[in-house]
Protein backbone atom coordinates (compact mmCIF):
# COMPACT_ATOMS: atom_id res chain seq x y z
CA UNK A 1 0.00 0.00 0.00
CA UNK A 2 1.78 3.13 -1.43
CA UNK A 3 1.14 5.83 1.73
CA UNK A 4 4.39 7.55 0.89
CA UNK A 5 4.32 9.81 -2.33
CA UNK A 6 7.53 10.90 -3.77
CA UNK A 7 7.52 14.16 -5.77
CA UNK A 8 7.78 13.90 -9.25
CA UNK A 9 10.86 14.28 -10.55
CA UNK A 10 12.07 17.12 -12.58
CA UNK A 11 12.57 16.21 -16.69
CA UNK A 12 15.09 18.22 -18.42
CA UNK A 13 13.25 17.16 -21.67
CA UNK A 14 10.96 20.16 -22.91
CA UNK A 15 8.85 20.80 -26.06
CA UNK A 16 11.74 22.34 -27.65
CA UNK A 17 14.01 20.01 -27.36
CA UNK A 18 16.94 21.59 -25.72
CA UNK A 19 15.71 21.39 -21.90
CA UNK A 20 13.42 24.63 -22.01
CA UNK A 21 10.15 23.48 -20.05
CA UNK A 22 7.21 24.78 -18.24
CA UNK A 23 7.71 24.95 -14.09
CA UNK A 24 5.13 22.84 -12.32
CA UNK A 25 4.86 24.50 -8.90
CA UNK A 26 3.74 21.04 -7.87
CA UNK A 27 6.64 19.23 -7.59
CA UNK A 28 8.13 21.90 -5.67
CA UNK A 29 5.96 20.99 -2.51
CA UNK A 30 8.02 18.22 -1.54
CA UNK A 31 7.05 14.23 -1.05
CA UNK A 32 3.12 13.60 0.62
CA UNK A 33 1.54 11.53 2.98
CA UNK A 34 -1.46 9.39 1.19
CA UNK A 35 -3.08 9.44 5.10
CA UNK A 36 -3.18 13.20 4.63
CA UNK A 37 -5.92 14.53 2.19
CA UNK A 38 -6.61 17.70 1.38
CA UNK A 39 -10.29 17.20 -0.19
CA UNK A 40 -12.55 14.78 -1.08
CA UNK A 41 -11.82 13.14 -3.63
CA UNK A 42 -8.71 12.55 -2.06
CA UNK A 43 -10.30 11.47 1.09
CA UNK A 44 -11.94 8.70 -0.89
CA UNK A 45 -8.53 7.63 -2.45
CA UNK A 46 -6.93 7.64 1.38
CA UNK A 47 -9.44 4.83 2.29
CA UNK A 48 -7.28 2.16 0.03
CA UNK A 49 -4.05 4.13 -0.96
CA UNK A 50 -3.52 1.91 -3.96
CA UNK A 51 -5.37 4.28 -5.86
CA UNK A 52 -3.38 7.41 -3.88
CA UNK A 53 -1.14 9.73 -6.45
CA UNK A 54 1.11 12.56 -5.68
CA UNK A 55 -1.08 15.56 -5.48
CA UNK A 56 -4.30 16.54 -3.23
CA UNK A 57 -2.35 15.21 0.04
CA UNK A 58 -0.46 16.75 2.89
CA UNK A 59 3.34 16.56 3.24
CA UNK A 60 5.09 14.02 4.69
CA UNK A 61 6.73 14.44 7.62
CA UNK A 62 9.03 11.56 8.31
CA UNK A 63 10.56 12.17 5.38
CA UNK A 64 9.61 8.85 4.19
CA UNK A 65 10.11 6.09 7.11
CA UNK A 66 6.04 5.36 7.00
CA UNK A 67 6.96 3.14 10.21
CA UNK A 68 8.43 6.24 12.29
CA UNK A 69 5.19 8.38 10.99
CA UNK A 70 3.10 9.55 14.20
CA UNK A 71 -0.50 9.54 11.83
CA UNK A 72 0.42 5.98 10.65
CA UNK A 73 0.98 4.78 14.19
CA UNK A 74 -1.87 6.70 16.15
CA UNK A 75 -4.94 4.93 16.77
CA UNK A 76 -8.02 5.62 14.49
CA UNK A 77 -10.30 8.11 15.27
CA UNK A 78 -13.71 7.34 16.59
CA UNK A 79 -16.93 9.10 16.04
CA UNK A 80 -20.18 8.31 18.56
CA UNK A 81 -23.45 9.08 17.07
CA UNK A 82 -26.97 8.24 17.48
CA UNK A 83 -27.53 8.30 13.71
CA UNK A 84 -26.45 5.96 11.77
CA UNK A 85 -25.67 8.83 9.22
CA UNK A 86 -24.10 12.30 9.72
CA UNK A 87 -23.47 14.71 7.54
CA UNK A 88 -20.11 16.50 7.15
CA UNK A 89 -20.11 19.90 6.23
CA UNK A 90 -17.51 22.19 4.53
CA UNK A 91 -17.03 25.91 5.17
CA UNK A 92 -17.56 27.57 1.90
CA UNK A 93 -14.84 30.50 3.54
CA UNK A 94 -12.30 28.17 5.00
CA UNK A 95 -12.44 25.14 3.80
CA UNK A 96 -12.51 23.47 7.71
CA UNK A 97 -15.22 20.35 7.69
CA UNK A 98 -17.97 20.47 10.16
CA UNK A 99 -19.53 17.26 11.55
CA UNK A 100 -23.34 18.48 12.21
CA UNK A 101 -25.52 17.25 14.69
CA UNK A 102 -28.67 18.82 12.61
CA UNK A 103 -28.21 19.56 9.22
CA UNK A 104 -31.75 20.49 8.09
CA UNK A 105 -30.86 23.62 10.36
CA UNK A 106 -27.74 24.12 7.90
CA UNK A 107 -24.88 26.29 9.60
CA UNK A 108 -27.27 27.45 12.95
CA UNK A 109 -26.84 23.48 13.85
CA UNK A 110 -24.52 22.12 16.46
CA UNK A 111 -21.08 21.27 14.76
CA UNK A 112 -18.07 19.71 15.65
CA UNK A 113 -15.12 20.69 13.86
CA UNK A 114 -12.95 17.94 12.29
CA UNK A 115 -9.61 17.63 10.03
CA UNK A 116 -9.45 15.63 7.03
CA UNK A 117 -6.87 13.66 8.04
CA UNK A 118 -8.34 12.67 11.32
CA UNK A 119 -11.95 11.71 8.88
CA UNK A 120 -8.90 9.65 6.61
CA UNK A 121 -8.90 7.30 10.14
CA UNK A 122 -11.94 7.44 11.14
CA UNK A 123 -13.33 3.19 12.39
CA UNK A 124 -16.54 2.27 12.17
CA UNK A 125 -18.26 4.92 9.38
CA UNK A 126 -17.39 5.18 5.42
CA UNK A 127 -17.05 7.79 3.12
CA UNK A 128 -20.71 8.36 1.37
CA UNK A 129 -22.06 10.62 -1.23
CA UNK A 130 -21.48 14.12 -1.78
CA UNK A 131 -24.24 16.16 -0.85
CA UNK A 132 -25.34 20.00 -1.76
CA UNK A 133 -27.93 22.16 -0.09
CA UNK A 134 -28.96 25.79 -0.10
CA UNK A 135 -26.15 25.97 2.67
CA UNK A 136 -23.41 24.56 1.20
CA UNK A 137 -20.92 21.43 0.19
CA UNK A 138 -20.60 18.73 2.21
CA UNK A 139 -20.67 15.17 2.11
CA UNK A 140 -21.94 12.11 4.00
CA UNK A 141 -20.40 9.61 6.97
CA UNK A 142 -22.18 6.36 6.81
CA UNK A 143 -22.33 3.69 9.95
CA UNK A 144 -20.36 0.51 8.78
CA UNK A 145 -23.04 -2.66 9.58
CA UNK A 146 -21.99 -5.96 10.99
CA UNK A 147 -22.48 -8.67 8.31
């Protein structure tokens, strides 16, 4: 399971032939952590990191040694809820994801602020659809069922 993501490396190859290329500010962020999305879509890809590619994620910061790296080691993060659904919400401002307790009340509801890379670990719930209201983006958390 790739969790580690190098950053691509620079080709001295260009369309002209002669090394002349376009910069991709990109690769100048450094290697990423596949445990450490920045979005949803990469939150999705963080839940089986075979699919993870550089981009979208957070940077590493063992430099590489996954088994030294404090957010592969900690425990998963645990969510109690009465529903078996709850809807996470993101600030249309800031970006920062909102667990909501009601969301038919949309942003006057009680909220618990989360990270995306503690929702990467979350036990017990899976990533659901997107969802879109008159108050915003979000997406869904659904309970995981015994089989």
């Amino acid at each position: 399971m790739p969790i580690y993501l190098k950053a691509p490396a620079h080709q001295n190859g260009g369309p002209d032939g002669q090394g002349w290329n376009r910069v991709s500010l990109g690769s100048l962020a450094g290697d990423q952590c596949a445990l450490r999305p920045r979005d949803y879509s990469h939150l999705q890809e963080s839940q089986d990191t075979r699919r993870a590619r550089y981009g979208g994620y957070g940077p590493c910061v063992t430099g590489g040694n996954c088994e030294a790296c404090p957010i592969f080691r900690a425990a998963p993060s645990t969510l109690s809820s009465l529903d078996d659904r709850v809807l996470v919400r993101v600030h249309p401002r800031d970006g920062h994801l909102y667990l909501m307790s009601r969301p038919e009340d949309g942003w006057a509801s009680l909220a618990k602020r989360w990270t995306w890379q503690d929702l990467a670990r979350l036990d017990g719930w899976e990533i659901g659809r997107r969802h879109r209201d008159e108050h915003g983006d979000g997406f869904w958390l659904n309970r995981c069922t015994a089989a």
